[in-house]
PDB file of N, CA and C in Angstrom:
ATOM      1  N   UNK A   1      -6.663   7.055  84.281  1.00  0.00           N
ATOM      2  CA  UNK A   1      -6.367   5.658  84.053  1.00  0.00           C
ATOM      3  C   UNK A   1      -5.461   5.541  82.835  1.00  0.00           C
ATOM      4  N   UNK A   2      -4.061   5.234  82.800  1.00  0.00           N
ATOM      5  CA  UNK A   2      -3.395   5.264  81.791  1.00  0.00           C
ATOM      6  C   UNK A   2      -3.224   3.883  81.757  1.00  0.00           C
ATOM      7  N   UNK A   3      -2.153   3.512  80.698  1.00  0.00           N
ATOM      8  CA  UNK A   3      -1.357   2.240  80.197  1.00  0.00           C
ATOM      9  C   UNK A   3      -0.456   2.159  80.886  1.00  0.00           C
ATOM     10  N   UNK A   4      -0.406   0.671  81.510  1.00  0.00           N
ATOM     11  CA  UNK A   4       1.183   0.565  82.103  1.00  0.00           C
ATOM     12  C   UNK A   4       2.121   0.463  80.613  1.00  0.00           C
ATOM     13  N   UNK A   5       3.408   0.614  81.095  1.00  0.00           N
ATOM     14  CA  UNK A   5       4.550   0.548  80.132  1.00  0.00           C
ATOM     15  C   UNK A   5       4.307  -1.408  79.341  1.00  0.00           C
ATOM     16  N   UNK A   6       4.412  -2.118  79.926  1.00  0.00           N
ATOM     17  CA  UNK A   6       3.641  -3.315  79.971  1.00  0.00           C
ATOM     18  C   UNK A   6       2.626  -3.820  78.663  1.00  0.00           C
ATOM     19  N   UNK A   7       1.614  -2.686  79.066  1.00  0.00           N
ATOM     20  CA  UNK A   7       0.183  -3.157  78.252  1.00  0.00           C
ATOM     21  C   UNK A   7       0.822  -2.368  77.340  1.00  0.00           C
ATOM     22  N   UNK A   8       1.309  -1.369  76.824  1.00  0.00           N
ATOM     23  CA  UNK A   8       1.702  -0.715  76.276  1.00  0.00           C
ATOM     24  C   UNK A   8       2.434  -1.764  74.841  1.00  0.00           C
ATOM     25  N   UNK A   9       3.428  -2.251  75.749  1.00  0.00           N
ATOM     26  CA  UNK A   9       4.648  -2.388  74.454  1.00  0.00           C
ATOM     27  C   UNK A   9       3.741  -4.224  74.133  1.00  0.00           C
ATOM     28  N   UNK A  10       2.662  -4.446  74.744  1.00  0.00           N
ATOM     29  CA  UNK A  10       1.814  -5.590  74.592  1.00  0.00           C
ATOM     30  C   UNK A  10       1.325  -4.856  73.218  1.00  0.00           C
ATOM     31  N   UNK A  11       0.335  -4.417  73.019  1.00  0.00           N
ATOM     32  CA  UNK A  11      -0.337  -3.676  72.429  1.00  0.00           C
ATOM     33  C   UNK A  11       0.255  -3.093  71.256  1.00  0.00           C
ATOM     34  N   UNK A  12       1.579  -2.370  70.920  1.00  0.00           N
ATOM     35  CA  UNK A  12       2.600  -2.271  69.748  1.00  0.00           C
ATOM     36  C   UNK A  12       2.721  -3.492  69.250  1.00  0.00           C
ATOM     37  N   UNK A  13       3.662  -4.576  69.774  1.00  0.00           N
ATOM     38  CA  UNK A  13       3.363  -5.425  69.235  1.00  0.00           C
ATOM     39  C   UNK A  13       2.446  -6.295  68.631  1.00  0.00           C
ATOM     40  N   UNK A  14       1.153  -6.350  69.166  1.00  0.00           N
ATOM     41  CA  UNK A  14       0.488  -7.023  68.129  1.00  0.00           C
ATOM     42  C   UNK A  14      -0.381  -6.388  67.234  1.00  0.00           C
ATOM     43  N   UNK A  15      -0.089  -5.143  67.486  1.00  0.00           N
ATOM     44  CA  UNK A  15      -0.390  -4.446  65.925  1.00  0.00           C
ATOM     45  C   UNK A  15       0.310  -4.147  64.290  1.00  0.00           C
ATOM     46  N   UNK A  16       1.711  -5.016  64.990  1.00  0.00           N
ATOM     47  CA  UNK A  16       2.278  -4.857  63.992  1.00  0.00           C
ATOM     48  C   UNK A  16       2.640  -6.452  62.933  1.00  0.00           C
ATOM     49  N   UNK A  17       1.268  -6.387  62.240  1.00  0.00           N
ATOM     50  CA  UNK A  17       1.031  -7.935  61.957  1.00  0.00           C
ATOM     51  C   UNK A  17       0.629  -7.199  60.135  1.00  0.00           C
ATOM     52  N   UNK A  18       0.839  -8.880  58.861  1.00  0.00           N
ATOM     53  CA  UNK A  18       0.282  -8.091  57.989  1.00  0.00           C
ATOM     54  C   UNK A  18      -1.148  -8.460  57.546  1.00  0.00           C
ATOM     55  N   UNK A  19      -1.580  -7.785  56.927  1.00  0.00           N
ATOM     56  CA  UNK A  19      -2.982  -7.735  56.353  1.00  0.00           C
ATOM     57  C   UNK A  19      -3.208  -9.051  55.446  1.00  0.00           C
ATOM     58  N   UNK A  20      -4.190  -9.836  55.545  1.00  0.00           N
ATOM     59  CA  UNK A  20      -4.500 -11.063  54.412  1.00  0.00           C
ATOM     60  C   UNK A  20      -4.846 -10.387  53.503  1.00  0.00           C
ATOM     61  N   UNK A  21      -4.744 -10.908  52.621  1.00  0.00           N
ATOM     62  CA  UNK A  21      -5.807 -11.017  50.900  1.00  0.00           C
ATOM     63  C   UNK A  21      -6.647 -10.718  50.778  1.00  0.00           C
ATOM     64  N   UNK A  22      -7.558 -11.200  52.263  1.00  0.00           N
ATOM     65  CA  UNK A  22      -8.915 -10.541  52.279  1.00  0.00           C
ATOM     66  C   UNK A  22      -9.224  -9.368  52.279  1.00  0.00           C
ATOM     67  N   UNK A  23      -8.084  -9.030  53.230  1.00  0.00           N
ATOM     68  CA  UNK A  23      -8.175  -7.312  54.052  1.00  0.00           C
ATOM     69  C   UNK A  23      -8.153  -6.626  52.844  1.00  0.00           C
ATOM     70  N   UNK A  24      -7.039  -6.953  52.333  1.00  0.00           N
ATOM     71  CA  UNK A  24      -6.196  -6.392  50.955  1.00  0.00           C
ATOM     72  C   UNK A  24      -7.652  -5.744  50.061  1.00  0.00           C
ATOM     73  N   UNK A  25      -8.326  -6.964  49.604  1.00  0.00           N
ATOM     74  CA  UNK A  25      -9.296  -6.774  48.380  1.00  0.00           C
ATOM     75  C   UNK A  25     -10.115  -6.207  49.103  1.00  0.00           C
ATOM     76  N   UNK A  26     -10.943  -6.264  50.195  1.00  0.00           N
ATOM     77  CA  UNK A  26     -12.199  -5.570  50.996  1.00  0.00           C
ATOM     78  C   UNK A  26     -11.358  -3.695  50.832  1.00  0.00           C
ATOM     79  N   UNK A  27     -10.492  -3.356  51.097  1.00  0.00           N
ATOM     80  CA  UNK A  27      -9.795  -1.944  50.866  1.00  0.00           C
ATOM     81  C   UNK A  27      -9.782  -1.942  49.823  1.00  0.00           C
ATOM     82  N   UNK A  28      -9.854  -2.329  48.930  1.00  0.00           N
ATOM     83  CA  UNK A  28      -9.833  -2.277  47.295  1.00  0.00           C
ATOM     84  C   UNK A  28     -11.037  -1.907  46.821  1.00  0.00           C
ATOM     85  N   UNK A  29     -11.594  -2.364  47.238  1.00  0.00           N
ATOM     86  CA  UNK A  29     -13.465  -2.770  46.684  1.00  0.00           C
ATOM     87  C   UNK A  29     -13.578  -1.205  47.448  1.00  0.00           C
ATOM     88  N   UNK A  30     -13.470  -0.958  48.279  1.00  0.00           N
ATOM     89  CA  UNK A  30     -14.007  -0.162  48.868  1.00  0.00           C
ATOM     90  C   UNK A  30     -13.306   1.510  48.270  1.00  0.00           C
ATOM     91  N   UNK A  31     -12.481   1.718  47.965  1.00  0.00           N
ATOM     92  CA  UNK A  31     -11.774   2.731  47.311  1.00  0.00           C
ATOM     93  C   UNK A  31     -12.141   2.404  46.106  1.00  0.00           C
ATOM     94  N   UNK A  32     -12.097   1.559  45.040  1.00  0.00           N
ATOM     95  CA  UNK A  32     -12.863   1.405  43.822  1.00  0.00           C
ATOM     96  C   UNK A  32     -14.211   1.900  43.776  1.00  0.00           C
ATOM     97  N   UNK A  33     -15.031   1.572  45.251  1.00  0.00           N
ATOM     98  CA  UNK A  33     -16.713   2.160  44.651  1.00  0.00           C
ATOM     99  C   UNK A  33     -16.756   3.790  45.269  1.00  0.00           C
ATOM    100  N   UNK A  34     -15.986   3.793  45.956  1.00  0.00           N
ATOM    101  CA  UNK A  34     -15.666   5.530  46.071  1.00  0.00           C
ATOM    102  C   UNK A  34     -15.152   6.549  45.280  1.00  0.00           C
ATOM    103  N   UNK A  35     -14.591   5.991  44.599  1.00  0.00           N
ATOM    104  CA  UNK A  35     -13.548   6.384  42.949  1.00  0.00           C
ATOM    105  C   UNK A  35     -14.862   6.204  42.300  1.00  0.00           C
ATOM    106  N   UNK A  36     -15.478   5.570  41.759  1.00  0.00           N
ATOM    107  CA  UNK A  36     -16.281   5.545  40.957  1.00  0.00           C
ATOM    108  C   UNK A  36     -17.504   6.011  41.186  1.00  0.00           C
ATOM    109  N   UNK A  37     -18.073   6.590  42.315  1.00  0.00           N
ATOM    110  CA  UNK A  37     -18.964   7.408  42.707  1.00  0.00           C
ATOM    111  C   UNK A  37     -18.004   8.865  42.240  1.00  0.00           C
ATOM    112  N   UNK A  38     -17.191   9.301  42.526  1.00  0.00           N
ATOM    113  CA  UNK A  38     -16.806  10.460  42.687  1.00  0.00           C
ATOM    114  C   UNK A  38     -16.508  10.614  41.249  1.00  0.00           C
ATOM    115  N   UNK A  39     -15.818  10.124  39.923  1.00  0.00           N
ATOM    116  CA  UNK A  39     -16.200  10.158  39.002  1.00  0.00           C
ATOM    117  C   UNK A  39     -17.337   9.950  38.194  1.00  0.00           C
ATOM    118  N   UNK A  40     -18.547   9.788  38.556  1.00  0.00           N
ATOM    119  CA  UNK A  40     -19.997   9.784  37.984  1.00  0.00           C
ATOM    120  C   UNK A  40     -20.273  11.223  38.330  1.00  0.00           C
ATOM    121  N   UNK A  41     -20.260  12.009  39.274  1.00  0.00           N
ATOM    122  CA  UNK A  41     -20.185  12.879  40.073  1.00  0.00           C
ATOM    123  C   UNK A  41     -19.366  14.152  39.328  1.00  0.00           C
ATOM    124  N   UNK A  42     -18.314  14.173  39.453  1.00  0.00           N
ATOM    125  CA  UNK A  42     -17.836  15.027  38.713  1.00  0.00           C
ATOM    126  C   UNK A  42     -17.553  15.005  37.224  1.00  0.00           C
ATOM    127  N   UNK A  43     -18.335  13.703  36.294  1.00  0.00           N
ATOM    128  CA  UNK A  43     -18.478  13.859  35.126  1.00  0.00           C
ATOM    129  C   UNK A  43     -19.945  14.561  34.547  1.00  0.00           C
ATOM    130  N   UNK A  44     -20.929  14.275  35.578  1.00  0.00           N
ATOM    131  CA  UNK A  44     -21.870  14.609  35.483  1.00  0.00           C
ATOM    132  C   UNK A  44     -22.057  16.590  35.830  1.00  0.00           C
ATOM    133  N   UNK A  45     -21.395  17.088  36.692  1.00  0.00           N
ATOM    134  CA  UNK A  45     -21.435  18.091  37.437  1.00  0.00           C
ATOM    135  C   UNK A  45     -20.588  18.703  35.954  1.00  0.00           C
ATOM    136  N   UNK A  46     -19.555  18.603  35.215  1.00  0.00           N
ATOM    137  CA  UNK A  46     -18.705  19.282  34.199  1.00  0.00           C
ATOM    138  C   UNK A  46     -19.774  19.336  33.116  1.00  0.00           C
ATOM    139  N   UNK A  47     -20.482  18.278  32.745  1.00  0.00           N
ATOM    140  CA  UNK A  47     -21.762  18.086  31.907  1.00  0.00           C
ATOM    141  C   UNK A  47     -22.978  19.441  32.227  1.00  0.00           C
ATOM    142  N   UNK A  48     -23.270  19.536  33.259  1.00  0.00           N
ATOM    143  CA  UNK A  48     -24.250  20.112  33.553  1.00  0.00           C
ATOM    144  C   UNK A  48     -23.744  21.851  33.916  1.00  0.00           C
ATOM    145  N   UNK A  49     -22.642  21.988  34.155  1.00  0.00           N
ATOM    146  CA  UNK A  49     -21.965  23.332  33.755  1.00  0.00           C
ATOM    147  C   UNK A  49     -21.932  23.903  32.563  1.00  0.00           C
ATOM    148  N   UNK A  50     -21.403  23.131  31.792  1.00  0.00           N
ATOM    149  CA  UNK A  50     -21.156  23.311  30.717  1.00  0.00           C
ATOM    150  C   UNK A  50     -22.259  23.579  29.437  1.00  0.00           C
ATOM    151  N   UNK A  51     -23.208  22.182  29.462  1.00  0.00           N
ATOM    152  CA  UNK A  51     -24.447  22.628  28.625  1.00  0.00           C
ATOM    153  C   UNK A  51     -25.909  23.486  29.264  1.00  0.00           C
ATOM    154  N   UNK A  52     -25.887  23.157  30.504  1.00  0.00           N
ATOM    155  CA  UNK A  52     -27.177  23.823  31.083  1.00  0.00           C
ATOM    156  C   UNK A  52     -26.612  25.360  31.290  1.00  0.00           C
ATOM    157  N   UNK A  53     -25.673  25.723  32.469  1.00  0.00           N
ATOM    158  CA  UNK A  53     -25.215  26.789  32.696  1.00  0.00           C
ATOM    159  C   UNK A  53     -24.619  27.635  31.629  1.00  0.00           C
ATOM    160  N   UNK A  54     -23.753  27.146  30.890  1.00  0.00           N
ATOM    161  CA  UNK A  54     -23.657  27.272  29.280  1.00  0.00           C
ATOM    162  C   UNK A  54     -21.842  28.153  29.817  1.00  0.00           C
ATOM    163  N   UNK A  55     -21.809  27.557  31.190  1.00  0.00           N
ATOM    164  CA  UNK A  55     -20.263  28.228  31.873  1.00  0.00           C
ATOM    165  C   UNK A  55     -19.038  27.403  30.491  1.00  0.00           C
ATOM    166  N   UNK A  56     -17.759  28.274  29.941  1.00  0.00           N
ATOM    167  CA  UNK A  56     -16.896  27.479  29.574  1.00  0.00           C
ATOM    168  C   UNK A  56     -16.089  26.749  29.672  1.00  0.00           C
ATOM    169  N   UNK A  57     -15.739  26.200  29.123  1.00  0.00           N
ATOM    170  CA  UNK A  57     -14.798  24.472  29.588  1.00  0.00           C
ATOM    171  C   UNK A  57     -13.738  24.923  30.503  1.00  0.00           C
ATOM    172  N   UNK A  58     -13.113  26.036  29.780  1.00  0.00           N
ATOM    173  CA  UNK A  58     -11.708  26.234  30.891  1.00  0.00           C
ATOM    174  C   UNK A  58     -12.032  26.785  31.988  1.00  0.00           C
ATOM    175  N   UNK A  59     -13.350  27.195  32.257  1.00  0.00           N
ATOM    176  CA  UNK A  59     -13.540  28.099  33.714  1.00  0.00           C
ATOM    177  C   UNK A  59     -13.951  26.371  34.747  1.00  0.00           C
ATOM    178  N   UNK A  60     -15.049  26.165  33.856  1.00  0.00           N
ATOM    179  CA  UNK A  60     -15.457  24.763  34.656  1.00  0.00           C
ATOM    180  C   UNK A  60     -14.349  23.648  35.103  1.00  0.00           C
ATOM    181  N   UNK A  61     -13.198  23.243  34.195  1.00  0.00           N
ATOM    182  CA  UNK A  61     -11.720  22.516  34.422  1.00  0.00           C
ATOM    183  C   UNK A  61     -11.324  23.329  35.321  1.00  0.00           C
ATOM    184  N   UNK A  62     -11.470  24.838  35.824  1.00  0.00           N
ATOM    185  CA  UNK A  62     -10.323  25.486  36.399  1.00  0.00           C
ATOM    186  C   UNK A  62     -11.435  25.511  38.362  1.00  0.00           C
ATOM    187  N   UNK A  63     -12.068  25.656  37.929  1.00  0.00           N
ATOM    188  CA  UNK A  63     -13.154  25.423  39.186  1.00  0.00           C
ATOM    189  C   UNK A  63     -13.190  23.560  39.441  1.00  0.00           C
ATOM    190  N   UNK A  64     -13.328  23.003  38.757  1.00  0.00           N
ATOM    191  CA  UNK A  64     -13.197  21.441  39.610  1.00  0.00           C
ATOM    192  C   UNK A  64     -11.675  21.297  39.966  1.00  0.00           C
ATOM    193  N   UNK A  65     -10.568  21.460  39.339  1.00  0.00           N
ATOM    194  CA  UNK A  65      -9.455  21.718  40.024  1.00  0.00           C
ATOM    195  C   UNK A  65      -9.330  22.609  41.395  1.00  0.00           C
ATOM    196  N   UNK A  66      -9.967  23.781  41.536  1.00  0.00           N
ATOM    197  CA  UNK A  66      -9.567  24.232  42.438  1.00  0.00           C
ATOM    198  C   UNK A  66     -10.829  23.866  43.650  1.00  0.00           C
ATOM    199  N   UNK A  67     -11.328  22.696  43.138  1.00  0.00           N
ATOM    200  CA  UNK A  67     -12.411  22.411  44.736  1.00  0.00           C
ATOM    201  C   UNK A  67     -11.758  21.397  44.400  1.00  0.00           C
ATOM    202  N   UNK A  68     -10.670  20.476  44.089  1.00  0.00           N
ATOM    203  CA  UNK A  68      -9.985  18.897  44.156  1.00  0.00           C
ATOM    204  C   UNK A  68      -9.085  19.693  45.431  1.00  0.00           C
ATOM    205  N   UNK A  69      -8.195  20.658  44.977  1.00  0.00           N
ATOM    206  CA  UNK A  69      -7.031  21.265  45.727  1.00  0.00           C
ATOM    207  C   UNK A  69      -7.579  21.318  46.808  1.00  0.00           C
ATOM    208  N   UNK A  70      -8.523  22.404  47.260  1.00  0.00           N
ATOM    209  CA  UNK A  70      -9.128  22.893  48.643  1.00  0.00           C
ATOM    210  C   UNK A  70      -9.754  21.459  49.408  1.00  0.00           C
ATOM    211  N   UNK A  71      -9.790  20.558  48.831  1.00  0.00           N
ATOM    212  CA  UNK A  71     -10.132  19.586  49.708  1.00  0.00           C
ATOM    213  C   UNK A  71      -9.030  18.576  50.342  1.00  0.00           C
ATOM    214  N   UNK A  72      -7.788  19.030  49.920  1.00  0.00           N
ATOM    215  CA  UNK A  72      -6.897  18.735  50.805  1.00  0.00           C
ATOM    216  C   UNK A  72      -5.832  19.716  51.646  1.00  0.00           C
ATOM    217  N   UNK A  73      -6.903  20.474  52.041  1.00  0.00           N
ATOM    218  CA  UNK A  73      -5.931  21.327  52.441  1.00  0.00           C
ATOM    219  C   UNK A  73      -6.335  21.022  54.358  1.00  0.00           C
TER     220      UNK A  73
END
C-alpha cells in the first residue's frame, strides 16, 4: 500500500508550516531540563572521581571528554 503521487505532494505541503511560540518555548523547556539534568550528573560524577576514587583531575576531564565524544559517534 503506497502513497499516490497526490497524497504525497498533499502531505509535503502541509508540513511545511512554522512553529508558534508555544512550540518554540515547550522545545526550550524541554532541552533546558535535559541540559540541566545532564549537568547535575556530570558535576556530580567529576566530584565523586575525584574525592572518593581519589582518580586525578586530568585523567577524570580526559575520560568525561572522551564518553561526550563516543556518544556521538
Amino acid at each position: 500500500m503506497g502513497l499516490r503521487e497526490q497524497d504525497l505532494k498533499k502531505t509535503i505541503s502541509t508540513t511545511n508550516q512554522k512553529m508558534s511560540m508555544l512550540e518554540k518555548i515547550s522545545y526550550a523547556l524541554g532541552d533546558t531540563g535535559s541540559n540541566l539534568i545532564y549537568t547535575v550528573l556530570t558535576t556530580y560524577l567529576t566530584f565523586y572521581f575525584t574525592d572518593v576514587y581519589g582518580i586525578g583531575a586530568a585523567a577524570v576531564g580526559t575520560l568525561m571528554l572522551g564518553c561526550k565524544i563516543s556518544r556521538y559517534d
